[in-house]
PDB file of N, CA and C in Angstrom:
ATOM      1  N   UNK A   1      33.857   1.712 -58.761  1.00  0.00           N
ATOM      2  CA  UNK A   1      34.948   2.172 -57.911  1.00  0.00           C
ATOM      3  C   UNK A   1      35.634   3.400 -58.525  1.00  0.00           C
ATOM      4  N   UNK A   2      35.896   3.086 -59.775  1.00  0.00           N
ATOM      5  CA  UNK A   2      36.530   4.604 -60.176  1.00  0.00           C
ATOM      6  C   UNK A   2      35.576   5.699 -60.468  1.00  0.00           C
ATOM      7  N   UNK A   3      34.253   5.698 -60.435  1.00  0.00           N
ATOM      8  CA  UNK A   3      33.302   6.998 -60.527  1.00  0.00           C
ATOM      9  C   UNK A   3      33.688   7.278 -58.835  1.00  0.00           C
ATOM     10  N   UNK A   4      33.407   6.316 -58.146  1.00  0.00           N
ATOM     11  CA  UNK A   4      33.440   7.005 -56.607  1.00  0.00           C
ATOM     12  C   UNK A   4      34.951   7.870 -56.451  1.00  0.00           C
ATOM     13  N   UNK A   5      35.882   7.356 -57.326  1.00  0.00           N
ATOM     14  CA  UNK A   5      37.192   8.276 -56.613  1.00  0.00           C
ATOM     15  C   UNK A   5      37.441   9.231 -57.705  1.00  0.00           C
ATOM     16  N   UNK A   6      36.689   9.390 -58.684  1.00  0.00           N
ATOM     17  CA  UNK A   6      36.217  10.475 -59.417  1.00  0.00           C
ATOM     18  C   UNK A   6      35.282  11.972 -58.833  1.00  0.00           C
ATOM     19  N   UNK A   7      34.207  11.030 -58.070  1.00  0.00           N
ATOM     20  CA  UNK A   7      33.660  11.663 -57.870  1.00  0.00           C
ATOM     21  C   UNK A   7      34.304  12.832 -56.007  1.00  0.00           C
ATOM     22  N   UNK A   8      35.184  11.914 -55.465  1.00  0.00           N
ATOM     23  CA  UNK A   8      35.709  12.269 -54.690  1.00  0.00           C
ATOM     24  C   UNK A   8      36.644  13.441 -54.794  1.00  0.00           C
ATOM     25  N   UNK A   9      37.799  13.466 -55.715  1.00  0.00           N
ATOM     26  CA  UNK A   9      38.454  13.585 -56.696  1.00  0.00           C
ATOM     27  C   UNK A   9      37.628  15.086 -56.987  1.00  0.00           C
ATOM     28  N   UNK A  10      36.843  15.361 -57.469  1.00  0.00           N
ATOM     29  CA  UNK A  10      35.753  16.677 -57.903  1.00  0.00           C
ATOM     30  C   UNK A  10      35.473  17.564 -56.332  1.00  0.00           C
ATOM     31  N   UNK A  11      35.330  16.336 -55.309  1.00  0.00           N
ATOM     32  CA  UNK A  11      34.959  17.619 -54.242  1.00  0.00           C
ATOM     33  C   UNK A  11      35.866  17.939 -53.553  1.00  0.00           C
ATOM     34  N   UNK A  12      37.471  17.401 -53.424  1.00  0.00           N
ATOM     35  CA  UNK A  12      38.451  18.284 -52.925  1.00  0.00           C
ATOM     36  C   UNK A  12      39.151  19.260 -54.239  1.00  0.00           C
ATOM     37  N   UNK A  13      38.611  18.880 -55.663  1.00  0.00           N
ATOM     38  CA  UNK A  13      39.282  20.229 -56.213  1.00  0.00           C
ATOM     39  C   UNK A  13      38.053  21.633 -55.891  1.00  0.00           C
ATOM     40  N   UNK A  14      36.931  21.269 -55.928  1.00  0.00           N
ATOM     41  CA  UNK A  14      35.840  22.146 -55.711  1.00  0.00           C
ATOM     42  C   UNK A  14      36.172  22.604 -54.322  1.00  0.00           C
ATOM     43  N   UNK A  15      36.493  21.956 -53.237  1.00  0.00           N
ATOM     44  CA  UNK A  15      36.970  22.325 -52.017  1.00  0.00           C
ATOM     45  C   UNK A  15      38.140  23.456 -52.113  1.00  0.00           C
ATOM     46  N   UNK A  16      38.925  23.093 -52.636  1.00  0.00           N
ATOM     47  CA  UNK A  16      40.464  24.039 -52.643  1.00  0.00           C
ATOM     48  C   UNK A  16      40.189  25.118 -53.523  1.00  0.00           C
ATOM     49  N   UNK A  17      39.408  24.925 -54.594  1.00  0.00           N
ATOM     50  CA  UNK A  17      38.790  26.314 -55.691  1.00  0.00           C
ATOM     51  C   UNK A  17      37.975  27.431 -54.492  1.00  0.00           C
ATOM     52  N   UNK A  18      37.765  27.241 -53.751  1.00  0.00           N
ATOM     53  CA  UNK A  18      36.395  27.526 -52.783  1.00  0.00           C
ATOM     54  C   UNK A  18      37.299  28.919 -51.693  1.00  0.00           C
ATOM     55  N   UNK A  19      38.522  28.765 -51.872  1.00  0.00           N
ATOM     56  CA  UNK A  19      39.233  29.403 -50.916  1.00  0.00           C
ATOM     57  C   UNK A  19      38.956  31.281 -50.968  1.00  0.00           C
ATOM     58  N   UNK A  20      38.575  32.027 -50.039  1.00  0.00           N
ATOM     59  CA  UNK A  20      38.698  33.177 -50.188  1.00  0.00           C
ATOM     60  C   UNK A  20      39.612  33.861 -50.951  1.00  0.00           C
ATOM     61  N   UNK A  21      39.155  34.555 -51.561  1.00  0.00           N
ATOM     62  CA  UNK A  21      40.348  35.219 -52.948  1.00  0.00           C
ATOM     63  C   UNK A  21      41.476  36.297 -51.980  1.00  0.00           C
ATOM     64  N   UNK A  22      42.346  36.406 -52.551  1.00  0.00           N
ATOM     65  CA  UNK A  22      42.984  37.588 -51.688  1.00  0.00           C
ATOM     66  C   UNK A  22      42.423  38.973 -51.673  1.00  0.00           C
ATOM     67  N   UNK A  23      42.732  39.142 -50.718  1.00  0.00           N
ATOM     68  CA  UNK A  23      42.523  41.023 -50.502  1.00  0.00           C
ATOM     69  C   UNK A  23      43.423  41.920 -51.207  1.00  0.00           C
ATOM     70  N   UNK A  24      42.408  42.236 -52.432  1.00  0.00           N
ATOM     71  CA  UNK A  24      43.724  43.113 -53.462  1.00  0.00           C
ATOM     72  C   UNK A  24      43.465  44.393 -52.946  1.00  0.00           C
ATOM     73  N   UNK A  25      42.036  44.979 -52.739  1.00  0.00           N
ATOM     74  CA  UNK A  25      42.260  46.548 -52.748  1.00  0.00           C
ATOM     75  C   UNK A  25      41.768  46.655 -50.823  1.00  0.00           C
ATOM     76  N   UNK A  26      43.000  47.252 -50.578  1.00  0.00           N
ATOM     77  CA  UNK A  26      43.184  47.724 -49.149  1.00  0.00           C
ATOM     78  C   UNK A  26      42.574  49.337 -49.019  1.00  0.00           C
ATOM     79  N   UNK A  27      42.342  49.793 -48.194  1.00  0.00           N
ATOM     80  CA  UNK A  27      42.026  51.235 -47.645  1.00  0.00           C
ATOM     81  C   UNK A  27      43.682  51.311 -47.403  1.00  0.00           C
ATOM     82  N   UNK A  28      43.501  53.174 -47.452  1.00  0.00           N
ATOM     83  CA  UNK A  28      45.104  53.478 -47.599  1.00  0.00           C
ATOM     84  C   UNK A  28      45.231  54.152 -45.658  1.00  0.00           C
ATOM     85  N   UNK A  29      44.407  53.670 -45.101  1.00  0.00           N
ATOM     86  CA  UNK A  29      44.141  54.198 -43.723  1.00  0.00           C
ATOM     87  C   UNK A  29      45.870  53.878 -43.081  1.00  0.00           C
ATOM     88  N   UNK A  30      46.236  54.652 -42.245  1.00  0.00           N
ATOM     89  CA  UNK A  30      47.758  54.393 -42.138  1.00  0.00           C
ATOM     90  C   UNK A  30      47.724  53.995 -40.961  1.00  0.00           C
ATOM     91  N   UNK A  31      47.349  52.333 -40.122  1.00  0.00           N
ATOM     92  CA  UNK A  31      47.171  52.326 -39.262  1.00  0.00           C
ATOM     93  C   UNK A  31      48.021  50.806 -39.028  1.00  0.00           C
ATOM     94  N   UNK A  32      49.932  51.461 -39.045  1.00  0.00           N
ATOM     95  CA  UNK A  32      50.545  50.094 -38.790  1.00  0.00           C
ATOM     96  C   UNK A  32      50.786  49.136 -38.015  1.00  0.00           C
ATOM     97  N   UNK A  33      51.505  47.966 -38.612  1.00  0.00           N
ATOM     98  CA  UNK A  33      51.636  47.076 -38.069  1.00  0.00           C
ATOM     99  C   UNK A  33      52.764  46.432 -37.809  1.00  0.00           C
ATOM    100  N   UNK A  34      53.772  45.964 -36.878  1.00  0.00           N
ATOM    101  CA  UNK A  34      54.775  45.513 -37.323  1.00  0.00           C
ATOM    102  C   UNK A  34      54.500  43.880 -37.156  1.00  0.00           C
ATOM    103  N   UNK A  35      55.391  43.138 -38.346  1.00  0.00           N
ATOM    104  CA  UNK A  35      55.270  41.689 -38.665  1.00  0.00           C
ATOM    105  C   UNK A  35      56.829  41.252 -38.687  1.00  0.00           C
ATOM    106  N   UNK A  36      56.739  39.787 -38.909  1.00  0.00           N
ATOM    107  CA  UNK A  36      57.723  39.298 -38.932  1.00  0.00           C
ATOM    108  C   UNK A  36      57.612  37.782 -39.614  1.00  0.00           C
ATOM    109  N   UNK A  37      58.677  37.402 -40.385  1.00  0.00           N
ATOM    110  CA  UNK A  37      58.465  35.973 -41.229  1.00  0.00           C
ATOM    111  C   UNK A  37      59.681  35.115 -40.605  1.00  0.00           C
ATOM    112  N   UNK A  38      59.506  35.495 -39.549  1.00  0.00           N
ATOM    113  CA  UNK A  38      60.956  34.489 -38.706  1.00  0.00           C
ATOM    114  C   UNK A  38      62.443  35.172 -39.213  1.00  0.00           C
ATOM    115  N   UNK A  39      62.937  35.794 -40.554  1.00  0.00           N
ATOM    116  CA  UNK A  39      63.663  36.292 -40.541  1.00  0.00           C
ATOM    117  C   UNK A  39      63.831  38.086 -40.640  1.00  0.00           C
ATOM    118  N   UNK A  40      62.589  38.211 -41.802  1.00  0.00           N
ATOM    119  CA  UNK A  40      62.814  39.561 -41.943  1.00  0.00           C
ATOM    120  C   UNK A  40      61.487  40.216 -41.052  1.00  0.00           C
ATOM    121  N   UNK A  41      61.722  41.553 -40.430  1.00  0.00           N
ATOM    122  CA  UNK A  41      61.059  41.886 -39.979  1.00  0.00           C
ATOM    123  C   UNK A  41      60.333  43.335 -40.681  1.00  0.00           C
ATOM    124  N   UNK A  42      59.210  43.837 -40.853  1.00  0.00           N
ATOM    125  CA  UNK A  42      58.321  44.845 -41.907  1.00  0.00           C
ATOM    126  C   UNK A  42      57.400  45.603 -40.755  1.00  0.00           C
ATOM    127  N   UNK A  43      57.572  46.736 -41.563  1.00  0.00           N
ATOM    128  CA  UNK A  43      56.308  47.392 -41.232  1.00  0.00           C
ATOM    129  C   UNK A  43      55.073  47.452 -42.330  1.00  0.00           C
ATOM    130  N   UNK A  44      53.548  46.921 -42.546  1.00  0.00           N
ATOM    131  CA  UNK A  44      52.747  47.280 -43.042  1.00  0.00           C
ATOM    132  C   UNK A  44      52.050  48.235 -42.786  1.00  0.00           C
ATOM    133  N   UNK A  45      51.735  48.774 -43.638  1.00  0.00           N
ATOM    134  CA  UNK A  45      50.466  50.187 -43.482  1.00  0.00           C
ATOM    135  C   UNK A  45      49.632  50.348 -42.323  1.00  0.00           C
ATOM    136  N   UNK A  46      48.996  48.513 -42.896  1.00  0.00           N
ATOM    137  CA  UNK A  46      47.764  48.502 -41.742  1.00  0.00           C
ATOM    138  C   UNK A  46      47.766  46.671 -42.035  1.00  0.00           C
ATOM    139  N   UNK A  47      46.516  46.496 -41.206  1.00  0.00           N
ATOM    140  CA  UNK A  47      46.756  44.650 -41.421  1.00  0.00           C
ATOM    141  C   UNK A  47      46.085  44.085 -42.671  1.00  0.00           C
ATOM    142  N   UNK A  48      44.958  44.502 -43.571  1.00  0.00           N
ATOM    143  CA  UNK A  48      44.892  44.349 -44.719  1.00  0.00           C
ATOM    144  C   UNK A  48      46.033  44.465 -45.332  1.00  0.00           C
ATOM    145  N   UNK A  49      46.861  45.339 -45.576  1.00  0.00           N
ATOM    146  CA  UNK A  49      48.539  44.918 -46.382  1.00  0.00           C
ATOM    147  C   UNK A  49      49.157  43.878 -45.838  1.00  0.00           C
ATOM    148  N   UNK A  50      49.159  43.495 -44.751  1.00  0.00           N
ATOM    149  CA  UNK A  50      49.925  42.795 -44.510  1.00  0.00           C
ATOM    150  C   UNK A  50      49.145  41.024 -44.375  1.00  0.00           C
ATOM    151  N   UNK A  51      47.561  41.150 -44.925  1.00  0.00           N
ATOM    152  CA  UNK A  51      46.878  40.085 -45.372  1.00  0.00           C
ATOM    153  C   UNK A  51      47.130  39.948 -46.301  1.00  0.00           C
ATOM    154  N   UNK A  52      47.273  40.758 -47.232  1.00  0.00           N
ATOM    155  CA  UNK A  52      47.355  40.640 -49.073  1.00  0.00           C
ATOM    156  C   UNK A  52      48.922  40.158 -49.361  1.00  0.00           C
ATOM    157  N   UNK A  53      50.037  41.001 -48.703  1.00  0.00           N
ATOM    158  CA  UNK A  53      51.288  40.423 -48.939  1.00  0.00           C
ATOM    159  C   UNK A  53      51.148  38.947 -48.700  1.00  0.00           C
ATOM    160  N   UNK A  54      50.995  38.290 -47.254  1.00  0.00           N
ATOM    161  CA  UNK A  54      50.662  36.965 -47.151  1.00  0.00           C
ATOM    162  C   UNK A  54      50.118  35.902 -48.320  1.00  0.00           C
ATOM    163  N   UNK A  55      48.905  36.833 -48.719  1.00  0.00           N
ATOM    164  CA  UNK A  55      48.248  36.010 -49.718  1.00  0.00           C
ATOM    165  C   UNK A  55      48.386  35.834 -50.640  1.00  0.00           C
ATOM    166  N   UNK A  56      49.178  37.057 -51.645  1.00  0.00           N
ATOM    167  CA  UNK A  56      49.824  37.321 -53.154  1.00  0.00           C
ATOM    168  C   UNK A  56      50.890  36.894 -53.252  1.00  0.00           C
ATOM    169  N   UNK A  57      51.903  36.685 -52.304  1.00  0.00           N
ATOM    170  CA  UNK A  57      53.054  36.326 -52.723  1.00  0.00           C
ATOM    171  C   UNK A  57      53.604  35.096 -51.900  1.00  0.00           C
ATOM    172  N   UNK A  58      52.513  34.386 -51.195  1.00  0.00           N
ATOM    173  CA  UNK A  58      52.542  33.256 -50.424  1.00  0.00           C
ATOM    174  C   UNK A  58      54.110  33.575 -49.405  1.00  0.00           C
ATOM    175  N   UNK A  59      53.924  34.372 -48.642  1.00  0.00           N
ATOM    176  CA  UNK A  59      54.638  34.676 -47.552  1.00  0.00           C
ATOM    177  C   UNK A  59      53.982  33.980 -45.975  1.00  0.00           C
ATOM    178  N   UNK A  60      54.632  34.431 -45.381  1.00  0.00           N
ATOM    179  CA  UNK A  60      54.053  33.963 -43.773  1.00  0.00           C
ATOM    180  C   UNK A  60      54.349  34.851 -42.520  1.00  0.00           C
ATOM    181  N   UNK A  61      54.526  36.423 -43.132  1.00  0.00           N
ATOM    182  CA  UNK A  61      54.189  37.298 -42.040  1.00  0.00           C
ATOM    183  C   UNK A  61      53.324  37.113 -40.441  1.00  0.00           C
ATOM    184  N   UNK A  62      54.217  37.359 -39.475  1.00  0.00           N
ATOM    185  CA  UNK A  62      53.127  36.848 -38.221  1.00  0.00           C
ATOM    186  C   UNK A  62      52.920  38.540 -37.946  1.00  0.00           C
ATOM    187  N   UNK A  63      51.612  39.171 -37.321  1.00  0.00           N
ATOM    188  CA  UNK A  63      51.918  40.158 -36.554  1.00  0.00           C
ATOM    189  C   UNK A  63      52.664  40.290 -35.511  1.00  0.00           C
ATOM    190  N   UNK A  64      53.445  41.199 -34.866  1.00  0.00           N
ATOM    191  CA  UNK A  64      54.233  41.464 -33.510  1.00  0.00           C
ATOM    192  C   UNK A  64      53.270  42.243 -33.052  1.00  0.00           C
ATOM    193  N   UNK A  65      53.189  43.470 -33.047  1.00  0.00           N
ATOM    194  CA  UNK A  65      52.211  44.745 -32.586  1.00  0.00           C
ATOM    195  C   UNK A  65      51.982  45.881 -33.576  1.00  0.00           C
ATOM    196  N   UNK A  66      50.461  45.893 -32.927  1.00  0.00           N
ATOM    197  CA  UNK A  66      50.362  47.448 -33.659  1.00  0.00           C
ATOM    198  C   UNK A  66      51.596  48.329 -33.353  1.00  0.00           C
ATOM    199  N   UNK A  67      51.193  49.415 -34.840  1.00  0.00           N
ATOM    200  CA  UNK A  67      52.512  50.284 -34.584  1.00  0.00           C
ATOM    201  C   UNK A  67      53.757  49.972 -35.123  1.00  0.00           C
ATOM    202  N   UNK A  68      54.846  50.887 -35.893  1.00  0.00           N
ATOM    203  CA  UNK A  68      55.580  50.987 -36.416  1.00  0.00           C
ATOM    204  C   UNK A  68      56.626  49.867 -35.776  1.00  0.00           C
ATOM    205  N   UNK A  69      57.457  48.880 -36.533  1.00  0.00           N
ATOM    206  CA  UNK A  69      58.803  48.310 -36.303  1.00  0.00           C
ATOM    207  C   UNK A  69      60.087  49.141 -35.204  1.00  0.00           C
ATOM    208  N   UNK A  70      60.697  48.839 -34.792  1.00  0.00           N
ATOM    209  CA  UNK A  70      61.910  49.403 -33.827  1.00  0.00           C
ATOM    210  C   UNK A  70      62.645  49.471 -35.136  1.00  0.00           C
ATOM    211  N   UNK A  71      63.388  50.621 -35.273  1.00  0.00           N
ATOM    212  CA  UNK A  71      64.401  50.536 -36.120  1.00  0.00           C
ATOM    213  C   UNK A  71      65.773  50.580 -35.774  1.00  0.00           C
TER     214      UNK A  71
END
């Protein structure tokens, strides 16, 4: 019984290790986006930045639309 929840145990850490790495290097293509995390609202470059912010700093940016924020 405890090899089986050992062995169980091994394939959800191998599962969660398994996750796509973040997107560190973006193209500097200037093709924005505006987002929003329920409070603050951003403009990213393009949507790779605004994948990598998500992913590096465990944020939760949603897109709104292409194209610059209303200021």
């Amino acid at each position: 019984m405890a090899l089986l929840a050992l062995f169980l145990l091994s394939i959800i850490v191998c599962a969660a290790s398994a996750q796509e790495p973040c997107p560190v290097i973006c193209t500097l293509d200037y093709r924005p986006v505006c987002a929003t995390d329920g409070g603050e609202t951003r403009t990213f470059g393009n949507a790779c930045a605004l994948r990598s912010e998500n992913c590096l700093r465990r944020k939760n940016f949603r897109k709104l639309n292409d194209g610059e924020c209303p200021k």
